[in-house]
Protein backbone atom coordinates (compact mmCIF):
# COMPACT_ATOMS: atom_id res chain seq x y z
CA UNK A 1 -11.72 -59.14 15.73
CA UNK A 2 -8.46 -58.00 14.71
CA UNK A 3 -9.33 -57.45 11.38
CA UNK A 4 -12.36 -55.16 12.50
CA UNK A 5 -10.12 -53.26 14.52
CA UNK A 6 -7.68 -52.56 11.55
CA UNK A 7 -10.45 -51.68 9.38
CA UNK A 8 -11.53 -49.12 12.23
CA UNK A 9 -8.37 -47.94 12.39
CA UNK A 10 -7.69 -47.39 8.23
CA UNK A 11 -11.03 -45.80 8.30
CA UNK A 12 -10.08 -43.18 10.85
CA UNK A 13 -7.16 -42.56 9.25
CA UNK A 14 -8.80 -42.06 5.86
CA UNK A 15 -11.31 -39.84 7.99
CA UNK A 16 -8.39 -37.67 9.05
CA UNK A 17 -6.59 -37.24 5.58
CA UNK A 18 -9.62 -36.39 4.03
CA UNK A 19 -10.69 -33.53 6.35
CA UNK A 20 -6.74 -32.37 6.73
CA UNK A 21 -6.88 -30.50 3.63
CA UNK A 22 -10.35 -28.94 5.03
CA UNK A 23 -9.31 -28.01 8.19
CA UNK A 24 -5.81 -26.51 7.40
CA UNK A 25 -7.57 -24.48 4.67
CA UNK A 26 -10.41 -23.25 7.52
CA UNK A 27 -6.80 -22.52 9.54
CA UNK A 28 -5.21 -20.82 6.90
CA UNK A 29 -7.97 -18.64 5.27
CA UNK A 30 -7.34 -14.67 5.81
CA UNK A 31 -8.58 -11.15 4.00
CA UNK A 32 -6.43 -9.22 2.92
CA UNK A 33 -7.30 -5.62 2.78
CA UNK A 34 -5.68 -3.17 0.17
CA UNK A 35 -5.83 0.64 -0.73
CA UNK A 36 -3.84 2.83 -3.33
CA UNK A 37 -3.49 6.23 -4.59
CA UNK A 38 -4.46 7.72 -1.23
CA UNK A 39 -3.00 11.33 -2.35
CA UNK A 40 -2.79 12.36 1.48
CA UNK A 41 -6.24 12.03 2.01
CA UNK A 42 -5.93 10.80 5.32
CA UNK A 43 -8.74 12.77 6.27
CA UNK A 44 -12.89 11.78 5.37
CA UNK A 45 -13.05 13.44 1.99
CA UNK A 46 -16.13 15.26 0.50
CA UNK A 47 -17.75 13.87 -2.45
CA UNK A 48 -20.12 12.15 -4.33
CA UNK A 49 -23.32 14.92 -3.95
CA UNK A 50 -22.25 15.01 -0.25
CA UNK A 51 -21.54 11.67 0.42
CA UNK A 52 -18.80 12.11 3.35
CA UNK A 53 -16.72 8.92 2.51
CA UNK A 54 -13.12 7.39 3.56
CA UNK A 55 -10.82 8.15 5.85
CA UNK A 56 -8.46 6.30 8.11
CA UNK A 57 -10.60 6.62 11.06
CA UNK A 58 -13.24 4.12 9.17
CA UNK A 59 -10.81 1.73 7.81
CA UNK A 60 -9.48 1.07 11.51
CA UNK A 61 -13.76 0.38 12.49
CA UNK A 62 -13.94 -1.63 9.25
CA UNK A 63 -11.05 -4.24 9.68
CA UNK A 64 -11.76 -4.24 13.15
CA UNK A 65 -15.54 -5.79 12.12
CA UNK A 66 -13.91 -7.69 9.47
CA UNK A 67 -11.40 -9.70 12.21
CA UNK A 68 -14.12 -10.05 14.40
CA UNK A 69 -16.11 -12.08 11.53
CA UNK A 70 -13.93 -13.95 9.75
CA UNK A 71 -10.32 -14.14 11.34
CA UNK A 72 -6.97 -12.86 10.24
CA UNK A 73 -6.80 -9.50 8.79
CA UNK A 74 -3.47 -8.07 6.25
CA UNK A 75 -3.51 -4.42 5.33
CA UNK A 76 -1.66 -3.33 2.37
CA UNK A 77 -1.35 0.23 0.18
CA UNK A 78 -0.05 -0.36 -3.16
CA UNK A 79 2.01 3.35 -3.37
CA UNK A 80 0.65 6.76 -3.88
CA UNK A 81 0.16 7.85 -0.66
CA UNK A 82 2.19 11.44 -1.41
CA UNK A 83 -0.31 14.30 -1.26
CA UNK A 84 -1.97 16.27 -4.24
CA UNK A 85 0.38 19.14 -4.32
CA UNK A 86 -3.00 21.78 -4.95
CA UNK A 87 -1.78 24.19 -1.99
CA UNK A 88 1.72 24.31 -2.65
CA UNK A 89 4.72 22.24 -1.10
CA UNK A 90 4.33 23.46 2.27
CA UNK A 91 0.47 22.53 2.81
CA UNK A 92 1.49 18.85 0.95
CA UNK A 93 4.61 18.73 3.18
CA UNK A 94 2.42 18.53 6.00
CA UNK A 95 -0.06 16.37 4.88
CA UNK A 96 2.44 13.97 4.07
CA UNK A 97 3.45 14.08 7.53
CA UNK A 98 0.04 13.70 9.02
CA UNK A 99 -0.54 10.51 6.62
CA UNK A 100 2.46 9.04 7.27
CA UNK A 101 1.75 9.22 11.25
CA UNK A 102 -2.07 7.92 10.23
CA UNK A 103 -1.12 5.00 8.63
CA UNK A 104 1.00 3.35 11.38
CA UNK A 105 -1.32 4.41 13.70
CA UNK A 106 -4.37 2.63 11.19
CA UNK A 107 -1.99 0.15 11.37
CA UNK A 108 -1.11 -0.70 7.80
CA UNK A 109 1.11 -4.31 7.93
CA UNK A 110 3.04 -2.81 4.39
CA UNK A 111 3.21 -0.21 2.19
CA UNK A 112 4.87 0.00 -1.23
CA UNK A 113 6.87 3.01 -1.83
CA UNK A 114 6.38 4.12 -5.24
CA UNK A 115 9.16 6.44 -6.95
CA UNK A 116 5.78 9.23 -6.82
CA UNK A 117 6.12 9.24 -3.57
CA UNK A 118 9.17 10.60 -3.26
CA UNK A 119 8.58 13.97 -4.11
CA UNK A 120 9.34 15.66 -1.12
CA UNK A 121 12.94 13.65 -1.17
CA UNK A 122 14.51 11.00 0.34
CA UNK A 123 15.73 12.79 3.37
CA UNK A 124 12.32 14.15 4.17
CA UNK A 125 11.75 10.09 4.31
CA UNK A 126 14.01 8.61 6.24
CA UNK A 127 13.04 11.72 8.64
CA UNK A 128 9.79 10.40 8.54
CA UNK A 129 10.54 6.99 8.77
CA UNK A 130 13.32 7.71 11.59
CA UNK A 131 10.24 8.89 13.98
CA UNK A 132 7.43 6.51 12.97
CA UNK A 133 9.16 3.10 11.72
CA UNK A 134 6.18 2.90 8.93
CA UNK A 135 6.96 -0.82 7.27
CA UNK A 136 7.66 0.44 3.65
CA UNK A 137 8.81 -1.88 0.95
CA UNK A 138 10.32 -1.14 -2.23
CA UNK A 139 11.77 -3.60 -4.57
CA UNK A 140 13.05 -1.69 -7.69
CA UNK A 141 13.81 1.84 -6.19
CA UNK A 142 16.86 1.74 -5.28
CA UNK A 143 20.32 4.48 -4.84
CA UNK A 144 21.43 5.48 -8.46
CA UNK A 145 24.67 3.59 -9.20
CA UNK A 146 23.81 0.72 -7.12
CA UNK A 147 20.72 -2.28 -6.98
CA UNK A 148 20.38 -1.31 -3.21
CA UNK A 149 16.38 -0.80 -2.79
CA UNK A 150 15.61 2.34 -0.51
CA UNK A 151 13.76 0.31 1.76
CA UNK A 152 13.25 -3.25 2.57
CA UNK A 153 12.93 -5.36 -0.93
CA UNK A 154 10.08 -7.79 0.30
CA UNK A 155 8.66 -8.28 3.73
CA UNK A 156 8.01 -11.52 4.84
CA UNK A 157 4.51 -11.76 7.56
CA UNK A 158 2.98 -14.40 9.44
CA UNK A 159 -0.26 -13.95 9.36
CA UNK A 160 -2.95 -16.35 11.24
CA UNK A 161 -0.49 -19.31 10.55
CA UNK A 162 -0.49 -18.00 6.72
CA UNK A 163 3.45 -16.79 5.31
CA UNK A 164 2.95 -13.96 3.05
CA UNK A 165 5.71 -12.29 0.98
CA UNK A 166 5.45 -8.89 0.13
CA UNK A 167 7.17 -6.89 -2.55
CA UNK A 168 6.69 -3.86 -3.97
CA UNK A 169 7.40 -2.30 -7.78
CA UNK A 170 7.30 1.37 -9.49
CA UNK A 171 7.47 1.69 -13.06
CA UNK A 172 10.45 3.55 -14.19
CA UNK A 173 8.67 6.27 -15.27
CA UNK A 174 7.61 7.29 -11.83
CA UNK A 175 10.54 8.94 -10.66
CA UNK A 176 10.72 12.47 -10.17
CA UNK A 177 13.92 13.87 -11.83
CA UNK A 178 14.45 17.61 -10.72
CA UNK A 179 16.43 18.49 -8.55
CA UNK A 180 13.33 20.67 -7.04
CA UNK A 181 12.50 16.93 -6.27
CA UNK A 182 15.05 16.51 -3.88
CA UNK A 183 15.81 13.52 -5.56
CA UNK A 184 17.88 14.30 -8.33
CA UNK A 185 20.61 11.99 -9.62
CA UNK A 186 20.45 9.81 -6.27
CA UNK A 187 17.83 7.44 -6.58
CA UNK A 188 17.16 5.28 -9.71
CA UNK A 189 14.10 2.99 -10.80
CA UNK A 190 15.27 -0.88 -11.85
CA UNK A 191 13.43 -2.39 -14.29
CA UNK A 192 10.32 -4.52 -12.29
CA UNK A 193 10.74 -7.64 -14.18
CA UNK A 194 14.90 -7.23 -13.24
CA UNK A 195 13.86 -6.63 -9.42
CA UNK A 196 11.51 -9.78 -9.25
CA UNK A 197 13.86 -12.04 -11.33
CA UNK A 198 16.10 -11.35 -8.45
CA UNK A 199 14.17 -10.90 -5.54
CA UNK A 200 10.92 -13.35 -6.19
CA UNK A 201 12.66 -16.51 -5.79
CA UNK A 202 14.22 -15.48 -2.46
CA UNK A 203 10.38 -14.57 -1.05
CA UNK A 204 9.09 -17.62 -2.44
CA UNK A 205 11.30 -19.96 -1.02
CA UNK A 206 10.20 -18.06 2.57
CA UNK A 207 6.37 -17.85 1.88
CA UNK A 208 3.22 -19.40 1.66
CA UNK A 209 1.23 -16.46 -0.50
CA UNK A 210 3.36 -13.88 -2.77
CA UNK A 211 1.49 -10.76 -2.75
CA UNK A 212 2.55 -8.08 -4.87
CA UNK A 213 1.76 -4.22 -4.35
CA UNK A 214 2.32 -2.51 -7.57
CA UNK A 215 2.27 0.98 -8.77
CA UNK A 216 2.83 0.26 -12.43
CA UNK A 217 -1.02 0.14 -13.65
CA UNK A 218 -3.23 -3.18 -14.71
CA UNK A 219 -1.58 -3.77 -18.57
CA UNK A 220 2.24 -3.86 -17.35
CA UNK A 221 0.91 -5.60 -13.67
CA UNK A 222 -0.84 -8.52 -15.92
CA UNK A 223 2.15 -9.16 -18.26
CA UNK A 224 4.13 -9.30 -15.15
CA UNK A 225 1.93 -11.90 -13.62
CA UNK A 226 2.20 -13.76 -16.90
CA UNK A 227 6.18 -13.58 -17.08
CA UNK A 228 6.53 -14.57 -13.17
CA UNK A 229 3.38 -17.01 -12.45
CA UNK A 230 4.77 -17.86 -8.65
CA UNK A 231 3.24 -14.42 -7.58
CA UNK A 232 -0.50 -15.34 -6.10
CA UNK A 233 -1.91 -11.97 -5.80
CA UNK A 234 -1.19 -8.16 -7.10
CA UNK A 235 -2.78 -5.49 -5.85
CA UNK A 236 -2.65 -2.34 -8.39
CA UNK A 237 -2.39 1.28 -8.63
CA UNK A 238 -0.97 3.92 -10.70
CA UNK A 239 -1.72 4.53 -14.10
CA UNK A 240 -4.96 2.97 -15.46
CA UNK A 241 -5.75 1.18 -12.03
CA UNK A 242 -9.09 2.37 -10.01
CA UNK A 243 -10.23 6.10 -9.78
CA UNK A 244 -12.46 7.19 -7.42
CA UNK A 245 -15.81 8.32 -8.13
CA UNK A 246 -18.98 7.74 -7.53
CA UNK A 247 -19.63 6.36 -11.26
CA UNK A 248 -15.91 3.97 -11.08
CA UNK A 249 -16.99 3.23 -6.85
CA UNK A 250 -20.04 2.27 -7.55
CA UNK A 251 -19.36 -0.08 -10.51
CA UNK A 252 -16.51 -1.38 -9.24
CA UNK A 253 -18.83 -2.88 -6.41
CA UNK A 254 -21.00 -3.93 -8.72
CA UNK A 255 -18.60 -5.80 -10.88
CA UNK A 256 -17.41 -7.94 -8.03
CA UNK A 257 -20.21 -8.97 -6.14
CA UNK A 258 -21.45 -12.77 -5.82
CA UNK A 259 -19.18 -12.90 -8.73
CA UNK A 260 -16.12 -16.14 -8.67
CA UNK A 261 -12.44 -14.18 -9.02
CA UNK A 262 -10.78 -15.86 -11.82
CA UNK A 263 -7.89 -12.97 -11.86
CA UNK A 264 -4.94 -12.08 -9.83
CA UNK A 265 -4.49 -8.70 -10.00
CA UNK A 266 -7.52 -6.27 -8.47
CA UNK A 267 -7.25 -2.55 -8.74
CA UNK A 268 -7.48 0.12 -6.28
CA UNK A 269 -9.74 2.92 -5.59
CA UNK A 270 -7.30 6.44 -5.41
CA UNK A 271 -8.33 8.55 -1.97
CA UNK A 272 -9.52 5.81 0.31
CA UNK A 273 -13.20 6.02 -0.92
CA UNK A 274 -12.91 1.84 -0.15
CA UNK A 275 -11.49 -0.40 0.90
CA UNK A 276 -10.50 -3.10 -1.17
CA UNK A 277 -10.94 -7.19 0.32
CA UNK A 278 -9.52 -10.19 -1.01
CA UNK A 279 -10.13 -13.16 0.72
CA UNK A 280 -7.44 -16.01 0.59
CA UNK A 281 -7.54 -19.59 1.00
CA UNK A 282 -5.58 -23.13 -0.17
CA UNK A 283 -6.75 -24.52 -3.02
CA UNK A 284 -6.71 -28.78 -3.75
CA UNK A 285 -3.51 -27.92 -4.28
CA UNK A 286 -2.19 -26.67 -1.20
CA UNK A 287 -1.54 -23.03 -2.80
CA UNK A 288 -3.25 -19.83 -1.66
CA UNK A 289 -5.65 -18.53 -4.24
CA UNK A 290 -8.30 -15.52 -4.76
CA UNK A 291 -11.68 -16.92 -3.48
CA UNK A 292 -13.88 -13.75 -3.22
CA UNK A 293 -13.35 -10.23 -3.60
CA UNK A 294 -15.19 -7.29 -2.31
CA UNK A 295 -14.68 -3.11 -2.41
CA UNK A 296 -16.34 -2.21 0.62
CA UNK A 297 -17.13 1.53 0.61
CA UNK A 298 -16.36 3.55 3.24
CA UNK A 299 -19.43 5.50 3.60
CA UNK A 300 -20.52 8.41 6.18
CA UNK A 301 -22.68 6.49 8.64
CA UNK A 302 -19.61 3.97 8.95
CA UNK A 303 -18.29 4.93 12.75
CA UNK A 304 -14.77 6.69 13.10
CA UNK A 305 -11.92 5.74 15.24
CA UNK A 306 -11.35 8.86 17.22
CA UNK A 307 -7.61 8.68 17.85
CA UNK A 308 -7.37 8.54 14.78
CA UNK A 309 -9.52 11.44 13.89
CA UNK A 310 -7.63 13.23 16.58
CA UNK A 311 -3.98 13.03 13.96
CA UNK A 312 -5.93 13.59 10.29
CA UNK A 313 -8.68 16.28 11.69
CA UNK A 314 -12.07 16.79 9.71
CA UNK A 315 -10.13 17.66 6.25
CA UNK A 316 -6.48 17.18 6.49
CA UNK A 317 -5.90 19.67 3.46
CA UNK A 318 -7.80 22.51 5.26
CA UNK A 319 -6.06 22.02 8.40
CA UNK A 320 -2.42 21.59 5.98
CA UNK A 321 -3.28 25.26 5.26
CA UNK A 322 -4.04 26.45 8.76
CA UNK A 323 -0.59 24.86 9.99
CA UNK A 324 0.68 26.87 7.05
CA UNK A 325 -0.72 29.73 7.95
CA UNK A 326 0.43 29.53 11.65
CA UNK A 327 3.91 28.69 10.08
CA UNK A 328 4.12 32.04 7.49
CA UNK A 329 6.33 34.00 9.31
CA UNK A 330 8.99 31.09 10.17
CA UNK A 331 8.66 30.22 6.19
CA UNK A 332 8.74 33.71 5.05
CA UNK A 333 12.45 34.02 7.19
CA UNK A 334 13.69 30.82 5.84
CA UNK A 335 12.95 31.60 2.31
CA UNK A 336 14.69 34.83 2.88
CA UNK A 337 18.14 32.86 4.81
CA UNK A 338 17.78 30.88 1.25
CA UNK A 339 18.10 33.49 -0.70
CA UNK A 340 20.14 35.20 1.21
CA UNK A 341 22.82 31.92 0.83
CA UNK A 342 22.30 31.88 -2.85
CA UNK A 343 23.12 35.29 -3.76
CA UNK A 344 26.83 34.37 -2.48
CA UNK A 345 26.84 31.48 -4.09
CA UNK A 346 28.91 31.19 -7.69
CA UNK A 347 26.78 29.40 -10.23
CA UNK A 348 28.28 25.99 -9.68
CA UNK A 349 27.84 26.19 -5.73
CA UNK A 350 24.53 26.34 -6.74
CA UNK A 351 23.99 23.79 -8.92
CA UNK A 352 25.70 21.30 -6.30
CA UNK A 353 23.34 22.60 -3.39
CA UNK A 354 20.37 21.91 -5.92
CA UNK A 355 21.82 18.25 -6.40
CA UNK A 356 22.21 17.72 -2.73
């Protein structure tokens, strides 16, 4: 009888180990949502032969549908968010406002801040940041003279159980050098592989899945993944990473469906036509890998969030212009103050008010 009993007991227990693994990977699955190259567009954007597509009022609907179905949800923008400066720096001042408000209120978990988007300055960020507390995470950028990032160098989230580290990287091209900038000979780019030799083992040692939101294009993203294997995931924009249109949209959701994801690094699609999803789980191993990914268009008949429409309006660019034109005369006397400073200026005074 005894012996029974002890065989009952070491098959239970060989019950239980063998459906551990399966259970904590059910536990510890999550999708991980991911954007890039948003260019301001905050707003639903025209395009595709009328197709009225994106926006930040659908990706709210769409990861709310996406929690509801299959758990824990991470949303992540790779860099680019700084406006297409077509109107002028006043209209993309504005709608760099407006997206940085949308995108806490969407309720992005981290967003890399590429050297691109720093166009308008760094203290037209930290105003920004000072009034909306937008979790931005920069690994390389960093104050010229110094390896002091900007922002935070990695975040660190716990996510349905699931500890994911989060860094961000530019390439050192990115950064905008004039002084026009407002960036001048403060801020410098450090080399990404320099940044993640430093920073990667500190977010590994904290995290369960290393996710990394790059700005430096698939060919220099893939030989970093090569030179620093303990990253799990990179999600990619900048130079020859996803562009959005209907031919590169439609392909790209092509290319991925019922398909299984032997890469790590996935592109984005620029202006929030869709929405890339990964969707992570443990492998025998015990580490997080790529099971499935998706690019989930964000098409016209998906419903908006209204308080959300309510901050980017029907076409944030239009209504950048309207604010501007509402604002003319205040500009038009604050250009003329300007000028009226610089004519007293000597030549140096002016060069050192250009650098500031």
């Amino acid at each position: 009888m005894k012996t029974r009993i002890a065989f009952l007991s070491l098959a239970a227990a060989l019950v239980l180990f063998l459906a551990g693994p399966a259970l904590a990977g059910e536990a510890k699955s999550l999708t991980i949502l991911f954007s890039g190259d948003i260019q301001g567009w905050s707003s639903p954007i025209p395009t595709c032969g009328g197709r009225n597509m994106g926006g930040m009022a659908r990706v709210v609907t769409e990861r709310a549908r996406i929690e509801a179905k299959s758990g824990p949800v991470l949303l992540l923008d790779a860099g680019g968010f700084y406006p297409l400066n077509v109107f002028g720096p006043y209209v993309a001042e504005e709608v760099y406002r407006v997206g940085l408000k949308a995108m806490q209120a969407t309720g992005f978990d981290a967003a890399n801040l590429s050297a691109a988007d720093l166009v308008q300055g760094y203290a037209t960020l930290r105003k920004s940041q000072a009034e909306l507390n937008l979790p931005l995470v920069t690994t390389n950028v960093v104050f010229a003279g110094t390896k002091v990032p900007l922002m935070a160098p990695f975040i660190v989230k716990d996510v349905g159980g699931v500890k994911v580290g989060i860094l961000g990287l530019s390439p050192e091209t990115d950064l905008p050098r004039s002084p026009a900038g407002g960036v001048g000979d403060a801020v410098a780019v450090v080399s990404p592989a320099e940044a993640l030799a430093y920073y990667l083992p500190q977010v590994k040692a904290k995290s369960d899945l290393v996710v990394l939101l790059s700005h430096c294009g698939m060919v220099v993203t893939n030989e970093l993944l090569t030179a620093f294997p303990d990253i799990d995931l990179a999600l990619v924009a900048g130079k020859d990473a996803g562009k959005g249109s209907c031919t590169t949209l439609d392909s790209l959701v092509e290319a991925y469906r019922d398909q299984s994801v032997q890469q790590k690094a996935f592109p984005v699609v620029d202006r929030l036509y869709t929405l890339g999803a990964v969707t992570m789980q443990p492998n025998v191993s015990g580490s997080m890998v790529a099971t499935k990914v998706e690019y989930l268009p964000l098409e016209m008949d998906l419903p908006k969030d209204e308080k959300l429409m309510a901050i980017t309006g029907k076409n944030v660019y239009i209504e950048g212009l309207d604010a501007l034109k509402a604002r003319s005369s205040e500009i038009q006397t604050q250009m003329q103050n300007d000028v009226q400073q610089m004519q007293g200026m000597s030549p140096e005074q002016f060069l050192q008010t250009l650098q500031k």
